[in-house]
C-alpha atoms as a PDB file:
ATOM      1  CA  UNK A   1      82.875 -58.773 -38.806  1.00  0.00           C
ATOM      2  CA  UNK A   2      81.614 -58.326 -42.529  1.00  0.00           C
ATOM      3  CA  UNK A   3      82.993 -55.605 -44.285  1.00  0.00           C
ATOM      4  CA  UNK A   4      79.646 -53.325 -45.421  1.00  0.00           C
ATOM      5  CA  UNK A   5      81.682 -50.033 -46.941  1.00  0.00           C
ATOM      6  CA  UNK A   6      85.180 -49.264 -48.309  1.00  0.00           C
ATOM      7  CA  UNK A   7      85.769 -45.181 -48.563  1.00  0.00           C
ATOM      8  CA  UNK A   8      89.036 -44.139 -50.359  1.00  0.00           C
ATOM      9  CA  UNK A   9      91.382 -40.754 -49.890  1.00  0.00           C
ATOM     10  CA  UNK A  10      91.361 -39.147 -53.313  1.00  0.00           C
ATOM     11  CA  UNK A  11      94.037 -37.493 -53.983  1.00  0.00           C
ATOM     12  CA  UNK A  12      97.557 -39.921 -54.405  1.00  0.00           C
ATOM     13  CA  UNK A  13      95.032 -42.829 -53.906  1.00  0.00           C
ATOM     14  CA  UNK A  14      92.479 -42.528 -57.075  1.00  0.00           C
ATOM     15  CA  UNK A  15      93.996 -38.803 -58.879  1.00  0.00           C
ATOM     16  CA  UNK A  16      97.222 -37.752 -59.126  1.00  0.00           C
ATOM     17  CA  UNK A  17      97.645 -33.816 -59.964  1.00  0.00           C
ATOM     18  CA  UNK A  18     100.778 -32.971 -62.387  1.00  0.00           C
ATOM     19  CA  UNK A  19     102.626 -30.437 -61.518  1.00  0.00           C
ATOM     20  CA  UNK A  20     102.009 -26.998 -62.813  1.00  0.00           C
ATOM     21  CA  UNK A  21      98.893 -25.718 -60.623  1.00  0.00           C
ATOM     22  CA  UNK A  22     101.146 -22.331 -59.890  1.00  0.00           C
ATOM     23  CA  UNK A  23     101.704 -21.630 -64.021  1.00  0.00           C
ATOM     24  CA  UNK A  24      98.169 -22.841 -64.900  1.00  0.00           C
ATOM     25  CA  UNK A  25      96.401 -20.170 -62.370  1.00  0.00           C
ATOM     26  CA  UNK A  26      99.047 -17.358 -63.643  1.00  0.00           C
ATOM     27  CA  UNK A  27      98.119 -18.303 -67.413  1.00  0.00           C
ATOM     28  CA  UNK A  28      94.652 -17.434 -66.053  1.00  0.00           C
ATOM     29  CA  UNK A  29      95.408 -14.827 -64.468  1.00  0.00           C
ATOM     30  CA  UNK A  30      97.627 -13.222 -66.580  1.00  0.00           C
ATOM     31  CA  UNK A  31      94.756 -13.023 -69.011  1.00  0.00           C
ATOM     32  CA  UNK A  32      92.369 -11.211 -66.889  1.00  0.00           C
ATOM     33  CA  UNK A  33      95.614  -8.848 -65.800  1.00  0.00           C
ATOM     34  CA  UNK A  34      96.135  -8.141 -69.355  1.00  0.00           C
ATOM     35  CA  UNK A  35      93.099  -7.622 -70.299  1.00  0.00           C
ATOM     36  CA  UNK A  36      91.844  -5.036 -67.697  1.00  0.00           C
ATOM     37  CA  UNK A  37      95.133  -3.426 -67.585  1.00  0.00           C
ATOM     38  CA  UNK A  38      95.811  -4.330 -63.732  1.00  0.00           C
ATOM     39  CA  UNK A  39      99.345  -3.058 -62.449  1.00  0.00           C
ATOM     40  CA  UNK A  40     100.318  -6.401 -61.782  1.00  0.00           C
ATOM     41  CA  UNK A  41     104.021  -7.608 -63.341  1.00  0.00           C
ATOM     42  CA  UNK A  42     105.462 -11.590 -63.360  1.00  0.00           C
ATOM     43  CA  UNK A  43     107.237 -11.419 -60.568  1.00  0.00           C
ATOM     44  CA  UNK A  44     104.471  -9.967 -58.586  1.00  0.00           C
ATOM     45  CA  UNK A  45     102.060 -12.688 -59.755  1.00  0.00           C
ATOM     46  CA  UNK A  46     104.281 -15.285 -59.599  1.00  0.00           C
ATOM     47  CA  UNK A  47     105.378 -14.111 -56.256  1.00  0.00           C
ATOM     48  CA  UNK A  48     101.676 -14.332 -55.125  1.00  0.00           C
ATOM     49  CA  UNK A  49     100.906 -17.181 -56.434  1.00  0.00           C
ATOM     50  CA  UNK A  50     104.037 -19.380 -55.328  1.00  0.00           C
ATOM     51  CA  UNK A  51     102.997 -18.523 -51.845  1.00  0.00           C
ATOM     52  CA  UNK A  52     100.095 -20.256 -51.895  1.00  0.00           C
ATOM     53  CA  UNK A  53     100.852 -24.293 -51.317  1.00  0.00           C
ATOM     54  CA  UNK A  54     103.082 -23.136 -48.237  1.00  0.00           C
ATOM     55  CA  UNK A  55     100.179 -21.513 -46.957  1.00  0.00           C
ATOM     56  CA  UNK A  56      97.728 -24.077 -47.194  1.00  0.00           C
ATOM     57  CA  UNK A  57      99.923 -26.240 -45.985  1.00  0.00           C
ATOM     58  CA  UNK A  58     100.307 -24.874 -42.512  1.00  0.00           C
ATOM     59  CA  UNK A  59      96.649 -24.171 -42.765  1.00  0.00           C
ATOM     60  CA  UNK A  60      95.959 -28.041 -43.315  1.00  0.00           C
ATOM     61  CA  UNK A  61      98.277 -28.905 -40.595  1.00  0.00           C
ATOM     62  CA  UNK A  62      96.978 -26.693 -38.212  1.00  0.00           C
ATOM     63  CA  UNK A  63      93.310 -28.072 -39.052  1.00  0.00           C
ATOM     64  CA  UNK A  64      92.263 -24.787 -40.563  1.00  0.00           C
ATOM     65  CA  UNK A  65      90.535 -24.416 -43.795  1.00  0.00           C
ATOM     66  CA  UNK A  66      92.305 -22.721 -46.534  1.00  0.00           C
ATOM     67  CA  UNK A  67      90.751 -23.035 -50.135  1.00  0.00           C
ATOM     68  CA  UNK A  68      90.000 -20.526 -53.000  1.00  0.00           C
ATOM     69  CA  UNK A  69      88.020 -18.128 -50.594  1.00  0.00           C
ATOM     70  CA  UNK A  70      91.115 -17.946 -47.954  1.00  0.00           C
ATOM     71  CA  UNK A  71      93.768 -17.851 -50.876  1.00  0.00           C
ATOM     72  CA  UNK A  72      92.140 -14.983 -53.059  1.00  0.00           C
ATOM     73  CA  UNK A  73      91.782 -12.830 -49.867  1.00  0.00           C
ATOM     74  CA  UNK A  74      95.549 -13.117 -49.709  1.00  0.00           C
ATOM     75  CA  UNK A  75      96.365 -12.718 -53.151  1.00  0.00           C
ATOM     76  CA  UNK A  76      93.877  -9.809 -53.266  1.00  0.00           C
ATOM     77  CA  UNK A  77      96.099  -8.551 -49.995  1.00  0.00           C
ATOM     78  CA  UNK A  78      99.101  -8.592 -51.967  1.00  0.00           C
ATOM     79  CA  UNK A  79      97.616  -7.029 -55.099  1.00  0.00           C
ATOM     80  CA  UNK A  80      96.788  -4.392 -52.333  1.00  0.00           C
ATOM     81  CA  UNK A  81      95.816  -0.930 -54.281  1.00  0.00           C
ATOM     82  CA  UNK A  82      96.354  -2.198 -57.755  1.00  0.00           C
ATOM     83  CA  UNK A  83      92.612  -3.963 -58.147  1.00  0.00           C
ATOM     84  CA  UNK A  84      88.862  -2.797 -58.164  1.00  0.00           C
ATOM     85  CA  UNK A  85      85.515  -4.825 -57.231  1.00  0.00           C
ATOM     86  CA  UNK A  86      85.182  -5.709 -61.369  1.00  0.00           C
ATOM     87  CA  UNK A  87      89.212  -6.888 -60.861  1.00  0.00           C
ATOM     88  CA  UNK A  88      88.334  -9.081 -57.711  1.00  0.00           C
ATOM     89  CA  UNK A  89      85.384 -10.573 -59.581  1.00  0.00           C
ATOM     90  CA  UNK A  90      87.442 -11.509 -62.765  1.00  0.00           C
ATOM     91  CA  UNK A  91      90.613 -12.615 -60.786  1.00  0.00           C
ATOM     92  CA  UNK A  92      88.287 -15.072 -58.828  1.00  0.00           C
ATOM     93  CA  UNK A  93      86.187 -16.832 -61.942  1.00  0.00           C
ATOM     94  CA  UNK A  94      89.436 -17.049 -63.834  1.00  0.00           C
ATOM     95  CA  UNK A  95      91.079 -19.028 -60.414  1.00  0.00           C
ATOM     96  CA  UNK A  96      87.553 -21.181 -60.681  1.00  0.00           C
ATOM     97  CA  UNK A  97      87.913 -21.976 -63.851  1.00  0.00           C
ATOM     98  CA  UNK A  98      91.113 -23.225 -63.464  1.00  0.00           C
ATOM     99  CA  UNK A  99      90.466 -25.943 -61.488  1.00  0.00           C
ATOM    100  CA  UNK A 100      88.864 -27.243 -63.541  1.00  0.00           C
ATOM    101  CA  UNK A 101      91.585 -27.496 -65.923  1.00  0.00           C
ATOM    102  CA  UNK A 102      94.178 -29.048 -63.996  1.00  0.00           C
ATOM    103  CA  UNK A 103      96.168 -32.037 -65.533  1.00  0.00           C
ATOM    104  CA  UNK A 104      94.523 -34.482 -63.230  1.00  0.00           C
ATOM    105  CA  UNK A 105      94.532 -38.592 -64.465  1.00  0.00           C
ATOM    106  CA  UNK A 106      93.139 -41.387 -62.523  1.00  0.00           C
ATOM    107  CA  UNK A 107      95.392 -43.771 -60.617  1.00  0.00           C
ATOM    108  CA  UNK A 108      96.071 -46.733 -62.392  1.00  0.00           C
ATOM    109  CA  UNK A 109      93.045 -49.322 -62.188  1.00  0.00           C
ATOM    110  CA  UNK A 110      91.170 -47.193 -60.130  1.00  0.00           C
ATOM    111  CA  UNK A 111      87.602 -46.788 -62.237  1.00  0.00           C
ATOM    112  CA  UNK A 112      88.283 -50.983 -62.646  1.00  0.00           C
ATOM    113  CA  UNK A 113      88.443 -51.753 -58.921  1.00  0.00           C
ATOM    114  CA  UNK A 114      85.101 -48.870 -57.432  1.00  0.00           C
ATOM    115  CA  UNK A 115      83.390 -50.840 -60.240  1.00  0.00           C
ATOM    116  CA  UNK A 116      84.434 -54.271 -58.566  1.00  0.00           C
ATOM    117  CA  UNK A 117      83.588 -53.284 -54.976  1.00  0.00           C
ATOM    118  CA  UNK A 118      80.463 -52.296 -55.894  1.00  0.00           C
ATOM    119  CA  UNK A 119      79.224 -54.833 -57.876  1.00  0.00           C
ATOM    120  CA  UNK A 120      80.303 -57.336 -55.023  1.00  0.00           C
ATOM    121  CA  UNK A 121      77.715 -54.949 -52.942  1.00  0.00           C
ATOM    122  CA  UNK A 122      79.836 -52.948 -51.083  1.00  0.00           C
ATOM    123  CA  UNK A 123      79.402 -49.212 -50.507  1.00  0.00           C
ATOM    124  CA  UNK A 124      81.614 -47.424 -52.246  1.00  0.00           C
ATOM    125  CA  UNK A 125      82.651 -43.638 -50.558  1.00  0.00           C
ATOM    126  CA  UNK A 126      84.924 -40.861 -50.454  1.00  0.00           C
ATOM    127  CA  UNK A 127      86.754 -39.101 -47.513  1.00  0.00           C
ATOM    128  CA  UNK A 128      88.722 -36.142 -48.999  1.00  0.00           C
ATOM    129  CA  UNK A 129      90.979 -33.259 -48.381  1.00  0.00           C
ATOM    130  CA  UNK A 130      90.576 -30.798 -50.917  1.00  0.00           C
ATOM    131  CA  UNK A 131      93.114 -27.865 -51.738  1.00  0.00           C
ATOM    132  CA  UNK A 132      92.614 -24.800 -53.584  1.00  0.00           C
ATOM    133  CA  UNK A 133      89.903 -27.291 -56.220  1.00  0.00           C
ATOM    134  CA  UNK A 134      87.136 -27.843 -54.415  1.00  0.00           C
ATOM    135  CA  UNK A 135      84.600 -30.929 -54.090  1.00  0.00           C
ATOM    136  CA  UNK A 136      83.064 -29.180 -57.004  1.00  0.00           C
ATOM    137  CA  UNK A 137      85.662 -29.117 -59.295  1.00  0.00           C
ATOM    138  CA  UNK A 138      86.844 -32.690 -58.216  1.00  0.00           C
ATOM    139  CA  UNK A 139      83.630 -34.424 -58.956  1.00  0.00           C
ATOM    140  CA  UNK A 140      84.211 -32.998 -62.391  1.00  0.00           C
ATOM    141  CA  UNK A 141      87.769 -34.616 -62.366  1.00  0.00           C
ATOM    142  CA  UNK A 142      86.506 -37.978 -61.278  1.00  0.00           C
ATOM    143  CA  UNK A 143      83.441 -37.855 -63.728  1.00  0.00           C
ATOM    144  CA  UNK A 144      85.911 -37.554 -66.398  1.00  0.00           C
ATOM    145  CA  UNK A 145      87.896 -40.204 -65.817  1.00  0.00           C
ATOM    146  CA  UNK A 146      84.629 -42.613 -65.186  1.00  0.00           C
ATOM    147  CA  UNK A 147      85.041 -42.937 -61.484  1.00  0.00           C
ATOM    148  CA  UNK A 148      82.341 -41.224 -60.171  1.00  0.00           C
ATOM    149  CA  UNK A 149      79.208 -43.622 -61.286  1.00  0.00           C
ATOM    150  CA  UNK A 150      81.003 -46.220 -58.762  1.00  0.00           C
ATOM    151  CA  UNK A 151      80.822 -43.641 -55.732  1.00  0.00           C
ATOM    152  CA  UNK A 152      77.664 -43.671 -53.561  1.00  0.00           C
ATOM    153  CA  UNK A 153      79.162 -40.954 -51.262  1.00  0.00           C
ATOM    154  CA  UNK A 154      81.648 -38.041 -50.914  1.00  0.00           C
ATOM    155  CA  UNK A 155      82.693 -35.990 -48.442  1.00  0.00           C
ATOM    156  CA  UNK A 156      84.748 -32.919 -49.145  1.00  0.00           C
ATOM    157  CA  UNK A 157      86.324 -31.092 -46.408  1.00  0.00           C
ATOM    158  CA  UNK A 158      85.447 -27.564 -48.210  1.00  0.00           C
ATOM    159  CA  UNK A 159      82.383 -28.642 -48.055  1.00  0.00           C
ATOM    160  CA  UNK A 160      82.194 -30.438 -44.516  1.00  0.00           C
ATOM    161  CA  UNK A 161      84.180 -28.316 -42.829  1.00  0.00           C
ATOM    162  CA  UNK A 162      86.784 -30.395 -41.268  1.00  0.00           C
ATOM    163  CA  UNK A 163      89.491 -31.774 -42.633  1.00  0.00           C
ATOM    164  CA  UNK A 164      91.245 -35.132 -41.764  1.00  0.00           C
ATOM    165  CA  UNK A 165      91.718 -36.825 -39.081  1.00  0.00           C
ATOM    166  CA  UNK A 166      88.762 -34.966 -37.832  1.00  0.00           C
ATOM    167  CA  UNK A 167      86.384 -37.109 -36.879  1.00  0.00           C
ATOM    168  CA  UNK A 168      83.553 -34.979 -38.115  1.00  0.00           C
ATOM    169  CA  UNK A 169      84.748 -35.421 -41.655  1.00  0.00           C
ATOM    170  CA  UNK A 170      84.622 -39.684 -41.316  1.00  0.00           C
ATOM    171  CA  UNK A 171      81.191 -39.092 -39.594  1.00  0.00           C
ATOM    172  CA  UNK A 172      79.755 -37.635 -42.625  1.00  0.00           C
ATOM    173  CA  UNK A 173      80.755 -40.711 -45.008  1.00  0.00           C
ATOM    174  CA  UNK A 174      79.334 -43.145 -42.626  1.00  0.00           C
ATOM    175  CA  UNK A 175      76.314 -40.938 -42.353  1.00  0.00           C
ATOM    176  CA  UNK A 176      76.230 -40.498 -46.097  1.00  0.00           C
ATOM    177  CA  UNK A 177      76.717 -44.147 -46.913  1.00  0.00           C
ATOM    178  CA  UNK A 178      73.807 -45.208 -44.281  1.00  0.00           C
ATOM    179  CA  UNK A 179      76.627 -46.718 -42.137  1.00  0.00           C
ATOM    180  CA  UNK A 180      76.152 -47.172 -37.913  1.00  0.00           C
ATOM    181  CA  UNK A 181      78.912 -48.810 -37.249  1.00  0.00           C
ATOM    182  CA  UNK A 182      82.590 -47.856 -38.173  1.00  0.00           C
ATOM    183  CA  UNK A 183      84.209 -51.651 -37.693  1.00  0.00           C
ATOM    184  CA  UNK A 184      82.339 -52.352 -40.993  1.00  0.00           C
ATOM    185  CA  UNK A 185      84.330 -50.079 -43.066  1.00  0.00           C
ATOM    186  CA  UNK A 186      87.982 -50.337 -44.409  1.00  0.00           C
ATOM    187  CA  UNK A 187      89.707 -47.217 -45.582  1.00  0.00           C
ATOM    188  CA  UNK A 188      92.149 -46.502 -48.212  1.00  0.00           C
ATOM    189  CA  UNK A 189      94.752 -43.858 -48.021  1.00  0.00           C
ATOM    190  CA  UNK A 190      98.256 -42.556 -48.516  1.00  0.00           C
ATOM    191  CA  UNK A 191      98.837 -40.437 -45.283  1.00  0.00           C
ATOM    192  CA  UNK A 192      99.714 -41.899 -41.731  1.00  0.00           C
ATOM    193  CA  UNK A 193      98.725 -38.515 -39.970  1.00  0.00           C
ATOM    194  CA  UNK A 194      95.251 -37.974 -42.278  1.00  0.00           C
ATOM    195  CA  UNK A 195      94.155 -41.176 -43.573  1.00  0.00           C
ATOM    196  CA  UNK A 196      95.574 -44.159 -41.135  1.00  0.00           C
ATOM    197  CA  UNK A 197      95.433 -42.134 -37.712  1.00  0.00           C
ATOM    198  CA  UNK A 198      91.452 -40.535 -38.421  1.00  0.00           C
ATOM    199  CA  UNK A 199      89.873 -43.872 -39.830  1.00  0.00           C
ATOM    200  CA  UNK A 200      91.621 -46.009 -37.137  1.00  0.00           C
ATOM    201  CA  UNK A 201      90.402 -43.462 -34.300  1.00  0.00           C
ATOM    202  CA  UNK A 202      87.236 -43.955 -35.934  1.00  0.00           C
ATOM    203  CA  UNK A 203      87.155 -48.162 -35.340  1.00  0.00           C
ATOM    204  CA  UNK A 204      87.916 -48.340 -39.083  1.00  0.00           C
ATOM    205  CA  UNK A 205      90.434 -50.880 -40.677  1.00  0.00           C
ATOM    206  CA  UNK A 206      92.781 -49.045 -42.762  1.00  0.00           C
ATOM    207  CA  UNK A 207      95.063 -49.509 -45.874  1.00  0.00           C
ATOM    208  CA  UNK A 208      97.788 -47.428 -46.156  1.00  0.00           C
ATOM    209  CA  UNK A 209      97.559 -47.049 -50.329  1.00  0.00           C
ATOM    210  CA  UNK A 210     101.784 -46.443 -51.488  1.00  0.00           C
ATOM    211  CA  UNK A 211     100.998 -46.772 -55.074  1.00  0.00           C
ATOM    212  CA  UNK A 212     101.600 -43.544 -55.678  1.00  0.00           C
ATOM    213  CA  UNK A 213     103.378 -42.135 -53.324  1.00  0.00           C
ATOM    214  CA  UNK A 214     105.245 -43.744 -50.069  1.00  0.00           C
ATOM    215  CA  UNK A 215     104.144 -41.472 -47.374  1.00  0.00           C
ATOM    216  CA  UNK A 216     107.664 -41.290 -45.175  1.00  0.00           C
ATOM    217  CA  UNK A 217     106.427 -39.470 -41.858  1.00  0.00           C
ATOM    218  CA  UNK A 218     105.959 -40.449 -38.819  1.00  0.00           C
ATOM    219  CA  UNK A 219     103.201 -42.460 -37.385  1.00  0.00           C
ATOM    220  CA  UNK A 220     101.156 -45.537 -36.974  1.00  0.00           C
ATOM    221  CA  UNK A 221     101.155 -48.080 -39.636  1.00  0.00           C
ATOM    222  CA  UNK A 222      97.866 -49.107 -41.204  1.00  0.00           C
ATOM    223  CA  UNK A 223      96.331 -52.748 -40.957  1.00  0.00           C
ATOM    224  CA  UNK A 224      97.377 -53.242 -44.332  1.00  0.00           C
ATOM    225  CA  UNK A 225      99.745 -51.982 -47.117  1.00  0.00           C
ATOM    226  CA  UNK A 226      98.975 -52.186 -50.462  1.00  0.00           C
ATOM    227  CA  UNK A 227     100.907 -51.295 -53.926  1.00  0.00           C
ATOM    228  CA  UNK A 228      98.239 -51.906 -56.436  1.00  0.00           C
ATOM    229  CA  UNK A 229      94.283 -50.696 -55.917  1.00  0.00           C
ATOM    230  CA  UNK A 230      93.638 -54.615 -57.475  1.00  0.00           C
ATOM    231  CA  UNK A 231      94.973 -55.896 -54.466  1.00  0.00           C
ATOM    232  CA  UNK A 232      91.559 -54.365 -52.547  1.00  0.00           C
ATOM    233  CA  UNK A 233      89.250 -56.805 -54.838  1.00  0.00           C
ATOM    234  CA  UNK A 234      90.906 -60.045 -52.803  1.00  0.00           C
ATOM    235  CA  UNK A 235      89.882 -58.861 -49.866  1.00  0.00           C
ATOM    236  CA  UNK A 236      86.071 -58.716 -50.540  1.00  0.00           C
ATOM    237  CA  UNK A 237      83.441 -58.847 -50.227  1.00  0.00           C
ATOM    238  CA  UNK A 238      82.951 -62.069 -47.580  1.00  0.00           C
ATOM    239  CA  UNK A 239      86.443 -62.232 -46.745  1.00  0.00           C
ATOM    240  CA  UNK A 240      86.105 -59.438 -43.807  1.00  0.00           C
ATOM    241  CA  UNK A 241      89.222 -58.208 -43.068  1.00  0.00           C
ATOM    242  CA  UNK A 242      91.828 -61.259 -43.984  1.00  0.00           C
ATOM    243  CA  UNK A 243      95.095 -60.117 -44.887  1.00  0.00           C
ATOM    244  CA  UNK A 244      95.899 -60.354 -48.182  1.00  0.00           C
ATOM    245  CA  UNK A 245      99.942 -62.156 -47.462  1.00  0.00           C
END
């Protein structure tokens, strides 16, 4: 069967994140707290910050959103009596901004090989995750690092609602990308449970991306490994789904 569409994870697949996100929001934050003379030391902020990837973790796990709405409400918990309405207001733009200044860079060849699937005339989509940086902030990231223009569709769970392996998430690529039928598409991720499991319930073939990172849980295998994004532009566009030995 022709291959019509390839859709890509983002995260660990086309961006890697350094790490740092915890000191980045405090520097943020800590300017606001200074500024408006909030009652809020280091180790509370750190404190209240650190918390957060463990929570959205579970969250994720358990299928339930968690981004910058969930996570302010319980930093805002924790700052309990020490903030006002103007605090709240400052606190969250500051977190916003942030984001947006994450040391994000683009996975090596990336931009190179979206450019090569599409100019072969394959559809070109993404089927993300986010975290506490939303679809908004990473369509700024990939923008930046001349991805983007190769993309004809992403979905965001912040802003679909689901994340992955929900189906409802894949549904709205394939809808987005004008596709009817899921055998047509291959997708590219790093995560058995997310990635491999929810595009191969789908009828999708899958490539399990370990470029970046070797995912080491538990789980079904993908159709297809691959160590290099480059290895992708041997396997299209008339090829269908030939393994690339």
């Amino acid at each position: 069967m022709a291959l019509r569409a390839i859709t890509f994870d983002l995260w660990n697949t086309l961006l890697t994140s350094s790490p740092g996100a915890i000191e980045l929001r405090s520097h943020f934050w800590r300017e606001v707290i200074d500024s408006r003379g909030i009652d809020v030391d280091d180790d509370l902020l750190m404190g209240t910050l650190g918390m957060l990837p463990e929570r959205f973790d579970e969250e994720w796990r358990a299928g339930r959103q968690y981004g910058p709405q969930e996570a302010l409400a319980d930093c805002f918990n924790a700052f309990s009596g020490r903030i006002g309405d103007g605090d709240r207001v400052a606190l969250a733009e500051a977190f916003d901004e942030a984001s947006f200044q994450l040391e994000v860079e683009p996975v090596a060849a990336a931009a190179e090989v979206l450019q090569g699937i599409a100019e072969v005339g394959l559809a070109v989509g993404i089927v993300s995750d986010t975290t506490l940086a939303t679809g908004r902030h990473l369509r700024h990231h990939l923008d930046r690092h001349g991805i983007l223009d190769a993309v004809d569709y992403l979905a965001f769970s912040d802003e679909v609602g689901a994340y992955k392996p929900d189906p409802s998430i894949f549904n709205a690529a394939l809808a987005g990308l004008e596709i009817d039928n899921a055998a047509t598409v291959m997708h590219v991720g790093d995560l058995r449970r997310t990635d491999v499991a929810g595009a191969r319930a789908m009828g999708m073939k899958t490539v399990r991306f370990r470029g970046v990172f070797d995912d080491p849980e538990q789980g079904d295998e993908a159709d297809y490994v691959a160590d290099d994004l480059r290895e992708l532009l041997d396997w299209c566009p008339e090829r269908s789904f030939e393994h690339n030995d």
